[in-house]
Protein backbone atom coordinates (compact mmCIF):
# COMPACT_ATOMS: atom_id res chain seq x y z
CA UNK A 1 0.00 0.00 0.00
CA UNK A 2 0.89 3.56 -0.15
CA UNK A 3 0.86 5.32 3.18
CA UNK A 4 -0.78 8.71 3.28
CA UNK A 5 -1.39 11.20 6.14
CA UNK A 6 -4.72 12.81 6.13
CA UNK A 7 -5.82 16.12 6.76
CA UNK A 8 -9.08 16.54 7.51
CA UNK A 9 -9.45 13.60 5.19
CA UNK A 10 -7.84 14.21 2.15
CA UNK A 11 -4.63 12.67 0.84
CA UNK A 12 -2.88 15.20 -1.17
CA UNK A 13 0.30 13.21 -2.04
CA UNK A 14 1.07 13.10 -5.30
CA UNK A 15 1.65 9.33 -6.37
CA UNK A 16 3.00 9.05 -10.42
CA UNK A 17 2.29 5.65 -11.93
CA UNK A 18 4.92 4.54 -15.01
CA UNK A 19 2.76 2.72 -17.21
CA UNK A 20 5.16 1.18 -19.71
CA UNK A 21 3.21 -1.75 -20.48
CA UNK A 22 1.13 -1.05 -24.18
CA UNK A 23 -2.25 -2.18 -23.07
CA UNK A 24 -6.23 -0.87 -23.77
CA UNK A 25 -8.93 -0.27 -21.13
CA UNK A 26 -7.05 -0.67 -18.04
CA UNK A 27 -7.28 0.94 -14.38
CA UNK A 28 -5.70 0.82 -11.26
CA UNK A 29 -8.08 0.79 -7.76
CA UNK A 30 -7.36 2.42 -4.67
CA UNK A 31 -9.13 0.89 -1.53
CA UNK A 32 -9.81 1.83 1.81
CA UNK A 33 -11.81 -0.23 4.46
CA UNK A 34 -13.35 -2.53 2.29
CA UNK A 35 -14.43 1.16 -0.43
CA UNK A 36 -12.58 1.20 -3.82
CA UNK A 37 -12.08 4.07 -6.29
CA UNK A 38 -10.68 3.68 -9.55
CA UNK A 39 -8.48 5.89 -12.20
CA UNK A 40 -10.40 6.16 -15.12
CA UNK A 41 -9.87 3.61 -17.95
CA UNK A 42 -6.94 4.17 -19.26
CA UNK A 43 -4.92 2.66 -23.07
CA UNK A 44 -0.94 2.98 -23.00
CA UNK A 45 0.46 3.18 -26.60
CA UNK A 46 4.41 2.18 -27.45
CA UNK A 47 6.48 5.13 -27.32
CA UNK A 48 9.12 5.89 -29.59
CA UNK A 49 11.65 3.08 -30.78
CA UNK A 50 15.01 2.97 -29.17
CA UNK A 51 15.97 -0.65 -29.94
CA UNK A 52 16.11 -3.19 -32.61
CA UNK A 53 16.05 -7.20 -31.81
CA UNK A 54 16.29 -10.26 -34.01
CA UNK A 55 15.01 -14.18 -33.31
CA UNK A 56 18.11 -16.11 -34.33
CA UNK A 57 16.97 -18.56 -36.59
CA UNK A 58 19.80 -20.91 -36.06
CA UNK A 59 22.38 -22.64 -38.50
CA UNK A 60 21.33 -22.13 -42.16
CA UNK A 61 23.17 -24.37 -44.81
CA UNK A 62 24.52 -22.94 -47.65
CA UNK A 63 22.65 -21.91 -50.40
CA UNK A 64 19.22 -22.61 -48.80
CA UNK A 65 16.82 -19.22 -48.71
CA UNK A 66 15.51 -18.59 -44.71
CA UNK A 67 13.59 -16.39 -42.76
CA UNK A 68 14.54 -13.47 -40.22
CA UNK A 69 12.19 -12.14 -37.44
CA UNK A 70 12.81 -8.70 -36.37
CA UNK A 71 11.14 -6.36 -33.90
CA UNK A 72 11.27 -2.99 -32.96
CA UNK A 73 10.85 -1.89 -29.41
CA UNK A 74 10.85 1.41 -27.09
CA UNK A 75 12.25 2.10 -24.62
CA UNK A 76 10.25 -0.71 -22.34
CA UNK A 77 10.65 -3.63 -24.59
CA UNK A 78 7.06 -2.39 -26.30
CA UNK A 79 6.86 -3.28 -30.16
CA UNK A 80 6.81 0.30 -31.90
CA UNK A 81 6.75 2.09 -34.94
CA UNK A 82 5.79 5.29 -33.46
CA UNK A 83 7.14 7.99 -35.02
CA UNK A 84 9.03 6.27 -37.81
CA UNK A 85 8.75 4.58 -41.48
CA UNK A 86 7.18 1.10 -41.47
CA UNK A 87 10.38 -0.46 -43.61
CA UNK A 88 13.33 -1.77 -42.48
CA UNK A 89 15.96 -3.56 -44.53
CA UNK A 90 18.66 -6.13 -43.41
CA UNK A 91 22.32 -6.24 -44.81
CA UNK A 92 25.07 -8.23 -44.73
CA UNK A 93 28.00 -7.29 -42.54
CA UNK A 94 31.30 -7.32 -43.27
CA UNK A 95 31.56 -10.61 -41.92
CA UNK A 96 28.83 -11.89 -44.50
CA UNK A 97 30.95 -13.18 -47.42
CA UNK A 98 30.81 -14.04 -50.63
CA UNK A 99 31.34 -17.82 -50.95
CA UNK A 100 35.03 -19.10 -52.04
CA UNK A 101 33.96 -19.98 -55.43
CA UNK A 102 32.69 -16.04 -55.54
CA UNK A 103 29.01 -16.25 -55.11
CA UNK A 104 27.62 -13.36 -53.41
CA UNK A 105 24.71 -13.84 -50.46
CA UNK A 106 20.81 -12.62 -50.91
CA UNK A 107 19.09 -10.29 -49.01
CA UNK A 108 15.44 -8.92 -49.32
CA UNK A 109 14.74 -4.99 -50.12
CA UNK A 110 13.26 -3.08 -47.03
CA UNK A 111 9.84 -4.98 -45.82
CA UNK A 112 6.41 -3.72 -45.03
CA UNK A 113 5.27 -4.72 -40.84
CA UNK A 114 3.47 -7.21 -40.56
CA UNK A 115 2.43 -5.65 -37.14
CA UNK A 116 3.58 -3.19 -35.40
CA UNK A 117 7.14 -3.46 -34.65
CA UNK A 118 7.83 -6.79 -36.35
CA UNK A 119 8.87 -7.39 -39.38
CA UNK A 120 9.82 -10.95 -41.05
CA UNK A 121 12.36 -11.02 -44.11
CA UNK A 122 12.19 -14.16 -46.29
CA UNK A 123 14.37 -15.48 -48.86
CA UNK A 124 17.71 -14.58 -46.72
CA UNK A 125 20.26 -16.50 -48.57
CA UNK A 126 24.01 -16.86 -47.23
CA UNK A 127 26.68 -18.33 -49.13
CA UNK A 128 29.72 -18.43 -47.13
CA UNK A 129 30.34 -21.46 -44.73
CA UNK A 130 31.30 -20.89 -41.41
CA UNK A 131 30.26 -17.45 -38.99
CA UNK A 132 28.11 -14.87 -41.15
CA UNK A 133 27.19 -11.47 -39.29
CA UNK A 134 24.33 -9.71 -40.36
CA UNK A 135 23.44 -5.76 -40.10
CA UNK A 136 19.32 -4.86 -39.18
CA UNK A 137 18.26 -1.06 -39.81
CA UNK A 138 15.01 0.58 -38.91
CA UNK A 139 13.42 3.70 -37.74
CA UNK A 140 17.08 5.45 -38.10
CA UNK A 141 18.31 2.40 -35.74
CA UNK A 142 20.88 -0.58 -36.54
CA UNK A 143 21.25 -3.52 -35.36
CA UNK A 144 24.80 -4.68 -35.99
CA UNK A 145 27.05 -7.17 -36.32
CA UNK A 146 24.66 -10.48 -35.36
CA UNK A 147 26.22 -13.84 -35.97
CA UNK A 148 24.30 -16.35 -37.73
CA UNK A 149 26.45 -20.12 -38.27
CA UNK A 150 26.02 -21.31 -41.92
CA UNK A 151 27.21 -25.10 -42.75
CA UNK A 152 27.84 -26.53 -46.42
CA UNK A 153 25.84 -27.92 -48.42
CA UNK A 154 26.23 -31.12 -47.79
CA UNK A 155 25.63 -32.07 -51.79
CA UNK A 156 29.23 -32.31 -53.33
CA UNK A 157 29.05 -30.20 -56.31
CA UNK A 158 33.11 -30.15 -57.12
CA UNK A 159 36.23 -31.89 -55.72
CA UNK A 160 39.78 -30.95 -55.45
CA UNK A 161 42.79 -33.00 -54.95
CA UNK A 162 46.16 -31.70 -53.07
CA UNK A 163 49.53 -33.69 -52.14
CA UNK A 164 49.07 -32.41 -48.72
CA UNK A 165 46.65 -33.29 -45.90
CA UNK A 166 45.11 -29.84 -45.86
CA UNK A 167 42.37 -27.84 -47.74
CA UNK A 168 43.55 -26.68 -50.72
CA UNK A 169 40.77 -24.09 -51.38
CA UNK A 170 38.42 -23.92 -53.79
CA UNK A 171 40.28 -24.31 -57.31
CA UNK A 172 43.17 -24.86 -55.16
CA UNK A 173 43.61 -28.45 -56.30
CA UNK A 174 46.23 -29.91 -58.58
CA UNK A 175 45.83 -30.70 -62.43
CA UNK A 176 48.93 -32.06 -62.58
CA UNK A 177 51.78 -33.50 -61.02
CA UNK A 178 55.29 -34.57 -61.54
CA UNK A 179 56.32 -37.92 -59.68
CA UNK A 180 59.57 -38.75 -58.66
CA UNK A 181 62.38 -41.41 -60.21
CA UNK A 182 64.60 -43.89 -57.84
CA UNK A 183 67.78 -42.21 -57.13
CA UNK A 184 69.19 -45.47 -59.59
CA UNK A 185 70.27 -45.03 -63.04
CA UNK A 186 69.82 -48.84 -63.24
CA UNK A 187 66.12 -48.59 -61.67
CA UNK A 188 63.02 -47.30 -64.11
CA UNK A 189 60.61 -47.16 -61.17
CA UNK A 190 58.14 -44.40 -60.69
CA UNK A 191 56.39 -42.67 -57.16
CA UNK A 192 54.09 -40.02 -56.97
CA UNK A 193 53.31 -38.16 -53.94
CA UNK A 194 49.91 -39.34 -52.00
CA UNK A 195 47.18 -37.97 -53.34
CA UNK A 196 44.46 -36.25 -51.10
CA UNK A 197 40.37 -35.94 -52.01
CA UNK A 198 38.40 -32.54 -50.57
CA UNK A 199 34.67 -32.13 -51.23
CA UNK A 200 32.96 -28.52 -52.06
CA UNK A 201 29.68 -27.60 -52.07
CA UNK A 202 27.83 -25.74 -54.93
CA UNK A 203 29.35 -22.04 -53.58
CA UNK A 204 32.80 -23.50 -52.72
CA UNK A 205 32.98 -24.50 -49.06
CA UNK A 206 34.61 -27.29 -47.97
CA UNK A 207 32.14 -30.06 -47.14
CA UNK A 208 33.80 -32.82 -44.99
CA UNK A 209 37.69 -31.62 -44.64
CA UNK A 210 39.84 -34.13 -44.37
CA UNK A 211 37.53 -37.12 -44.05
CA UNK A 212 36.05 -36.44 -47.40
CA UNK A 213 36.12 -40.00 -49.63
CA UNK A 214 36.53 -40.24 -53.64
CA UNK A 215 36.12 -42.90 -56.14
CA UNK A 216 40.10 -43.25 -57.31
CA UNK A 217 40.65 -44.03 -61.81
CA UNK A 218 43.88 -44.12 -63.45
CA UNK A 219 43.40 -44.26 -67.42
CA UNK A 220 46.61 -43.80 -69.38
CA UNK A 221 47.52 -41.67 -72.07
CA UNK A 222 49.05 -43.13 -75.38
CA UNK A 223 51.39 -46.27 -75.05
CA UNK A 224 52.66 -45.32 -71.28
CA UNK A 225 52.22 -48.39 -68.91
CA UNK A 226 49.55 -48.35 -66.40
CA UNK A 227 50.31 -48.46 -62.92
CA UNK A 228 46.85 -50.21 -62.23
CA UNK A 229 45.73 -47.21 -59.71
CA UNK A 230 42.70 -47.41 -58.70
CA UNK A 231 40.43 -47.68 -55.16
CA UNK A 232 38.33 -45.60 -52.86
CA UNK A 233 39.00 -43.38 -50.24
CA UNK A 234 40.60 -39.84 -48.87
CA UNK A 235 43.82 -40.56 -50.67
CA UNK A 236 45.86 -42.52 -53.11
CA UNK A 237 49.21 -42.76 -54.05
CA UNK A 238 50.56 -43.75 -57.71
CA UNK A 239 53.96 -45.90 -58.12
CA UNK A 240 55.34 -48.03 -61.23
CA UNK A 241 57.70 -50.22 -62.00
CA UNK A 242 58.23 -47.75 -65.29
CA UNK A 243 57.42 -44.20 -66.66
CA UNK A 244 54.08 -43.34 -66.36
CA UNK A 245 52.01 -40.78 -68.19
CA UNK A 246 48.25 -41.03 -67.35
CA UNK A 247 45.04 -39.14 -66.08
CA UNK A 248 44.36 -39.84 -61.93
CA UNK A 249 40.67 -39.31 -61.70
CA UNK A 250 38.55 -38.86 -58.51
CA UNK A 251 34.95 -38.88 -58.39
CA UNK A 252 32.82 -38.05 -55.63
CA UNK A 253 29.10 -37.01 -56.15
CA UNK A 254 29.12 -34.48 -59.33
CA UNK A 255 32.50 -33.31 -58.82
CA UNK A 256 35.40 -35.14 -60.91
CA UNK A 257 38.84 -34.03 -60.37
CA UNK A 258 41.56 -35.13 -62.84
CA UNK A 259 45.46 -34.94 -62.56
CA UNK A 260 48.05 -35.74 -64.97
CA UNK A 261 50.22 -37.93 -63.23
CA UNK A 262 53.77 -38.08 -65.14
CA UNK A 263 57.48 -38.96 -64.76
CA UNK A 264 60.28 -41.11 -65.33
CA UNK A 265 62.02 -42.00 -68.31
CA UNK A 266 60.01 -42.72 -71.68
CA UNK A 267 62.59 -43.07 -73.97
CA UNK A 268 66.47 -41.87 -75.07
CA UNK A 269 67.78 -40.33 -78.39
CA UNK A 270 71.09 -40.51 -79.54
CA UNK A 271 72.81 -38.47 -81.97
CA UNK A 272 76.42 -39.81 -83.61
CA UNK A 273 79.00 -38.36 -86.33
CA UNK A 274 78.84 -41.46 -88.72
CA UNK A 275 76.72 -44.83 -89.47
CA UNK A 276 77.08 -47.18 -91.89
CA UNK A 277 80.35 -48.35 -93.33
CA UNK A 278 83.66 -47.23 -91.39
CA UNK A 279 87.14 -48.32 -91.89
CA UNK A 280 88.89 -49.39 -89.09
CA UNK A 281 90.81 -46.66 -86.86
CA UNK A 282 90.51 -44.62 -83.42
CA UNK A 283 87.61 -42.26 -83.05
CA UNK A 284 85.84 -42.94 -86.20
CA UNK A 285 82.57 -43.01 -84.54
CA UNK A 286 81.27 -40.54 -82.10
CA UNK A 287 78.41 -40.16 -79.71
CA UNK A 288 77.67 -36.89 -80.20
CA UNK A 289 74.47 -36.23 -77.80
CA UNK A 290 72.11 -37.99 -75.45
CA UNK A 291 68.40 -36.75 -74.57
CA UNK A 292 66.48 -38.55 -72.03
CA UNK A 293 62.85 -37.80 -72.77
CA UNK A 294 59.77 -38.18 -70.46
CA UNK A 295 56.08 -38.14 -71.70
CA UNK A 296 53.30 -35.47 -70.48
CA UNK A 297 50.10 -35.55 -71.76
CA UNK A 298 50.98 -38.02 -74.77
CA UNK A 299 53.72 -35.80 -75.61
CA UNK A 300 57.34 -36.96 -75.25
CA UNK A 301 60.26 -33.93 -75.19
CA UNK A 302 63.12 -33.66 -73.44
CA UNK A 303 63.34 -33.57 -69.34
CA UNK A 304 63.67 -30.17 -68.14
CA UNK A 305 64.44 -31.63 -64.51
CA UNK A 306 67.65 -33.11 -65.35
CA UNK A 307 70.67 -31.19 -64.73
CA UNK A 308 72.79 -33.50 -62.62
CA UNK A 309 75.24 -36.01 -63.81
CA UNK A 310 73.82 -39.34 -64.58
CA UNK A 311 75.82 -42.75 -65.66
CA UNK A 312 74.69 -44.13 -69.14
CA UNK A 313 75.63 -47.56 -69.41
CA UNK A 314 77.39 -48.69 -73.22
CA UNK A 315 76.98 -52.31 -74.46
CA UNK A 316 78.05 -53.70 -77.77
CA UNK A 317 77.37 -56.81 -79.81
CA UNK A 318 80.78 -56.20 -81.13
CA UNK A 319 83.74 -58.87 -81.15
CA UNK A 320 85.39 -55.98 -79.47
CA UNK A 321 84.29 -54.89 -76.24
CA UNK A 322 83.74 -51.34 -74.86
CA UNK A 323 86.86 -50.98 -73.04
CA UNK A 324 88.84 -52.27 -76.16
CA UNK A 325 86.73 -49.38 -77.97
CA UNK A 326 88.49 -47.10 -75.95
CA UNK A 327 85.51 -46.00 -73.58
CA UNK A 328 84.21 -47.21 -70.31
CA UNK A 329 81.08 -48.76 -69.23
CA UNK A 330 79.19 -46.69 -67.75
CA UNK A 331 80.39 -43.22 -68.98
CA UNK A 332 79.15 -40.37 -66.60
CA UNK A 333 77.64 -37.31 -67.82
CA UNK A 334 76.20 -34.00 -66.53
CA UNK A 335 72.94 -33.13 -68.10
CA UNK A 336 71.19 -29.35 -68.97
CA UNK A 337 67.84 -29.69 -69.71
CA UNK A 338 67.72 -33.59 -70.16
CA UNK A 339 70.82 -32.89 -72.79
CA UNK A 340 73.47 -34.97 -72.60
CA UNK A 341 76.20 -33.19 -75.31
CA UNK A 342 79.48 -34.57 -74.37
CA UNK A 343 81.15 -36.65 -77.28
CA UNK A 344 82.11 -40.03 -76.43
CA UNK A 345 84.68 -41.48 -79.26
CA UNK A 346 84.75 -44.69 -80.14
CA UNK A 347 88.23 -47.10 -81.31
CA UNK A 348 86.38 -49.62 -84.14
CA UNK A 349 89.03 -51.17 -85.04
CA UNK A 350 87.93 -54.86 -85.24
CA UNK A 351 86.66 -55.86 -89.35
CA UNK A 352 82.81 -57.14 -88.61
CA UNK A 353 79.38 -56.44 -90.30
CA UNK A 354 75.61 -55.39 -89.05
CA UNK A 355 76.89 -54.34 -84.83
CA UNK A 356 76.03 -51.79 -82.90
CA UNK A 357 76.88 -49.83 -79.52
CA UNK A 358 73.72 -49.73 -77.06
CA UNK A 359 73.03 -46.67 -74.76
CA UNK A 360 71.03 -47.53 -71.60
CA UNK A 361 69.36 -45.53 -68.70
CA UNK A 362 66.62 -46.58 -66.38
CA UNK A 363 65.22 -49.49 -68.57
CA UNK A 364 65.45 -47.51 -71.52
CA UNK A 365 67.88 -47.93 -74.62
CA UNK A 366 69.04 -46.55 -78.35
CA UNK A 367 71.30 -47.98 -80.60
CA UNK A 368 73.80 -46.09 -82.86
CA UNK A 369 72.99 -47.57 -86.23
CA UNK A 370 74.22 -50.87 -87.60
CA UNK A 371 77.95 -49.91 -88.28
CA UNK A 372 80.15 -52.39 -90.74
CA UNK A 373 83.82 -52.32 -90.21
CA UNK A 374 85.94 -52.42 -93.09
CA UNK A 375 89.94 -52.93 -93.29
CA UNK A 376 91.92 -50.07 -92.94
CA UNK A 377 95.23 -49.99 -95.58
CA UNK A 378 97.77 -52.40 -95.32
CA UNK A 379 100.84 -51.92 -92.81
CA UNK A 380 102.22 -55.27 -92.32
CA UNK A 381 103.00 -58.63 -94.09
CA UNK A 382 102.96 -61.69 -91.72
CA UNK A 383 103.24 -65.40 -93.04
CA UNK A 384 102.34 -69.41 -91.49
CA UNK A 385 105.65 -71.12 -91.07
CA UNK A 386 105.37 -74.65 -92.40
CA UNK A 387 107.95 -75.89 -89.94
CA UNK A 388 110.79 -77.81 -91.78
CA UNK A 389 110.89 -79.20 -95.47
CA UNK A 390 112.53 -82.15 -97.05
CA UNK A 391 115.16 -80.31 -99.89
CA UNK A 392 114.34 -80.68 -103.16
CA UNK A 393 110.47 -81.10 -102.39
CA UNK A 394 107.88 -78.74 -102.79
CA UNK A 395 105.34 -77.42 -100.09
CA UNK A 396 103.26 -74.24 -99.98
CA UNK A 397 103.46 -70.55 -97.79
CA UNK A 398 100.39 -68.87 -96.64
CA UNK A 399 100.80 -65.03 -96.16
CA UNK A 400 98.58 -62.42 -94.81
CA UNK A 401 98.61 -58.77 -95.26
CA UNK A 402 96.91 -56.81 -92.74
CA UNK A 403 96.50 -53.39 -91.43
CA UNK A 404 97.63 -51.48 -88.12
CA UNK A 405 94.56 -53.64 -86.25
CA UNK A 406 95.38 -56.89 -87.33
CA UNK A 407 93.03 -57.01 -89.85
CA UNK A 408 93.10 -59.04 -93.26
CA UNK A 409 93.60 -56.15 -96.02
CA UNK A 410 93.48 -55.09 -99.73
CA UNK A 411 92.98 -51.79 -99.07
CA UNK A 412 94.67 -49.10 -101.30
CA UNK A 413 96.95 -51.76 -102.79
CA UNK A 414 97.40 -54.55 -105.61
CA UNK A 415 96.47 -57.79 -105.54
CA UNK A 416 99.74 -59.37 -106.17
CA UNK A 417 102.21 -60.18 -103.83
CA UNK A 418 106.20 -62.32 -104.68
CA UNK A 419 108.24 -64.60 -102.64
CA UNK A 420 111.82 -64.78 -103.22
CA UNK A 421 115.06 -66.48 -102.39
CA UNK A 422 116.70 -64.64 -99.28
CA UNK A 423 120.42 -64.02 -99.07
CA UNK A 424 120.22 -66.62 -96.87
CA UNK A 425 118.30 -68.91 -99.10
CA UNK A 426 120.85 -70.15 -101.49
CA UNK A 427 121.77 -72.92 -104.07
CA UNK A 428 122.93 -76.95 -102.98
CA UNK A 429 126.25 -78.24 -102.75
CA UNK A 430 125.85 -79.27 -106.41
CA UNK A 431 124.83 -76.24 -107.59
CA UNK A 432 120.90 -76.82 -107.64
CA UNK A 433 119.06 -73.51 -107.34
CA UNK A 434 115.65 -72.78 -105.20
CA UNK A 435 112.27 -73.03 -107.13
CA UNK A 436 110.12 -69.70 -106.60
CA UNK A 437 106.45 -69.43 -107.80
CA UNK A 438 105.49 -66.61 -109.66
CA UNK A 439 103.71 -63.53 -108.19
CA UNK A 440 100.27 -65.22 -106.14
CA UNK A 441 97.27 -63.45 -107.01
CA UNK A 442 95.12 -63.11 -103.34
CA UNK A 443 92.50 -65.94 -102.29
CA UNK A 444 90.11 -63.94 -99.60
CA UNK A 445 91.17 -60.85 -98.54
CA UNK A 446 94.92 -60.31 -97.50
CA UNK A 447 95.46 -63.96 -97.67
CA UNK A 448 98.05 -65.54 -100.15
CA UNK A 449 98.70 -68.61 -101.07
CA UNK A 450 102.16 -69.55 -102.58
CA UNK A 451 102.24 -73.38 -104.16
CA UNK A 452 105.06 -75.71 -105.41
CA UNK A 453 108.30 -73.39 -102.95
CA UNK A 454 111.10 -75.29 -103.64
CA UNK A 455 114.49 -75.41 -101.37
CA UNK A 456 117.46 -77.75 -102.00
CA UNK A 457 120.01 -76.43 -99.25
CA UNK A 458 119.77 -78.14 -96.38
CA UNK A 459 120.12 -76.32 -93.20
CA UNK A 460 118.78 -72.84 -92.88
CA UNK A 461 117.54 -70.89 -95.78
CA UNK A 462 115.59 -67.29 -95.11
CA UNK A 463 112.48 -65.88 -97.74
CA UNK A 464 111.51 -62.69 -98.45
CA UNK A 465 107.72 -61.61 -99.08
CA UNK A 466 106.85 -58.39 -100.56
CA UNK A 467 103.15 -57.04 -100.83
CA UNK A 468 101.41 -54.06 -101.37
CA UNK A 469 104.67 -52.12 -101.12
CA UNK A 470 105.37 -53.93 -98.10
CA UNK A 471 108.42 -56.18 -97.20
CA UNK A 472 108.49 -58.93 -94.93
């Protein structure tokens, strides 16, 4: 109660009510000893607005349109538009983004009341995963900064693949990617980095992070061998036994991702001063260049990635070997650019048809074309000794001409060769003389054949052979 003192019995206190409540036909009763008066009916309207308030709708996904409640209120929590326009529009903040892949968010143009004081905006749609802040304005008030939580869509509309564990981003993924050889020149094998799946929605956002799931497809490109990749789940990793040059898919919902997965060696060229025939010598063939190649996209050119010295190994199916050819086995070479273009001479020296030198590295060979060795020109005359002879009967001499290799030659000479009595090689005791053929004419190549030699001093007797201006 309110305590009044009386005189002569009237209160004349003044008692102020603050009626802050809007309400219609009300009254407040004063009683006394069981009497009751009342203020006259009275109807409290808002009063101006002061304040602006939202009902949180709660996590919105992605993409998906929603609905905002706002109110305006006085001073006493009454909804108002007293003394102000009946629109009010809602923005986004600075916080409201647009979505990774660039998409911008939705809001409505200022809205009628639907009451007094309230207001509901439909067809709010955010874009951005993760905390949005929105901005309210009415009757010359804001409203700022209010969070609202959107999550992705859960619908995978792209994927992305990355050789780390972590989100690349929207469009952050690879499309290609270079793997790796064994540190071995002798070893052709192949591995690629792991490969990791991430899911976006239609706007961008990362769906699942890193427990996002892809079906894994490895389809090769041209000839290259196929590694036989394949599988399902947040990662793969690609390895060969050779080069590989092929297209790692990975397919999860609508979204395909695709990387070119290349590397190792394809294939080596081999440049070289001569093919064909070659007479016999030092350093009449050279190995001018070697490229090592790798294949990208069905196309084969040179390795950019090699510039460090690498060991080529050299076989032959030559009577000679590759030491005797005056090089080693392997030879070691620094490479620019996948260019090997240090010259490597080679000693043929040995008379054979239809061989060839081999250059290997990682699995991978080229030949220098078939090379045929002929004789070089003559430098020496050897013969067969046909041990001791009876005197006075015949027997026959075999004699070779050959060049500075040992070689059987004709070359840049006649065919004709004589035998003759030595000093040495002189008459009997009764006068009989030695028996001499004339000149031989060759049988195969360098090789004479001297019939029906004749000596009738026993003892020693010495021969002379002369042949293609040589003496033996």
């Amino acid at each position: 109660p309110v305590n009044c003192t009386l005189t002569n019995g009237v209160c004349s206190t003044a008692y102020p009510f603050d009626l802050k409540l809007v309400e219609a036909s009300k009254k407040i009763t004063v009683g006394l000893k069981g009497k009751t008066a009342d203020l006259a009916s009275f109807t409290v309207t808002p009063s101006t607005p002061t304040a602006i308030t939202w009902t949180d709708p709660g996590a919105q996904v992605a993409g998906t349109a929603f609905t905002v409640d706002v109110q305006i209120k006085d001073a006493y929590g009454n909804l108002t538009d007293n003394t102000c326009g009946t629109d009010y529009t809602v923005t986004e903040d600075s916080a409201a983004e647009n979505s990774p892949d660039g998409d911008t968010p939705t809001f409505v143009g200022p809205v009628a009341e639907t009451s007094p004081g309230l207001y509901t905006s439909g067809n709010i749609t955010l874009v951005k995963a993760g905390t949005n802040t929105l901005d309210f304005n009415a009757c010359t008030l804001t409203l700022d900064a209010q969070t609202i939580t959107v999550t992705p869509d859960p619908t995978v509309a792209t994927v992305a693949v990355h050789t780390t564990d972590s989100d690349p981003g929207y469009a952050g993924g690879l499309s290609e990617l270079l793997c790796t050889d064994d540190a071995s020149d002798t070893d052709s094998s192949v591995d690629c980095a792991a490969l990791y799946a991430y899911e976006y929605d239609a706007h961008g956002n990362n769906i699942s992070g890193t427990s996002a799931t892809c079906t894994w497809a490895y389809t090769t490109i041209g000839s290259a061998p196929d590694p036989g990749s394949s599988g399902s789940g947040h990662s793969l990793t690609v390895s060969h036994t050779d080069y590989i040059d092929g297209d790692l898919t990975c397919t999860s919902g609508a979204g395909v991702a695709s990387v070119n997965t290349y590397g190792g060696v394809s294939s080596i060229d081999i440049t070289h001063s001569t093919s064909g025939s070659l007479v016999a010598g030092l350093d009449n063939l050279t190995l001018t260049q070697i490229t090592v190649n790798q294949t990208k996209n069905g196309v084969e050119t040179a390795r950019a990635d090699y510039d460090s010295a690498h060991d080529f190994s050299l076989t032959t199916d030559s009577g000679s070997t590759i030491v005797q050819m005056g090089q080693t086995d392997p030879v070691n070479c620094t490479l620019t650019n996948g260019v090997c273009s240090t010259a490597y001479p080679f000693d043929l020296k040995l008379v054979e048809a239809s061989k060839k030198i081999t250059v290997g590295l990682k699995g991978k060979t080229a030949d220098l074309a078939s090379f045929t060795i002929t004789p070089s020109t003559p430098t020496s005359i050897t013969w067969t000794d046909p041990g001791a002879q009876v005197a006075g009967t015949a027997f026959t001499v075999d004699v070779q001409v050959k060049d500075a290799y040992g070689n059987p030659t004709d070359n840049a000479c006649v065919t004709d060769y004589t035998i003759a009595a030595d000093s040495g090689s002189e008459a009997s005791p009764d006068a009989d003389t030695p028996t001499f053929p004339a000149a031989s004419a060759q049988g195969s190549v360098g090789e004479y054949t001297s019939g029906n030699v004749t000596l009738v001093k026993a003892g020693t007797n010495t021969l002379d052979f002369m042949a293609c201006g040589l003496t033996l």
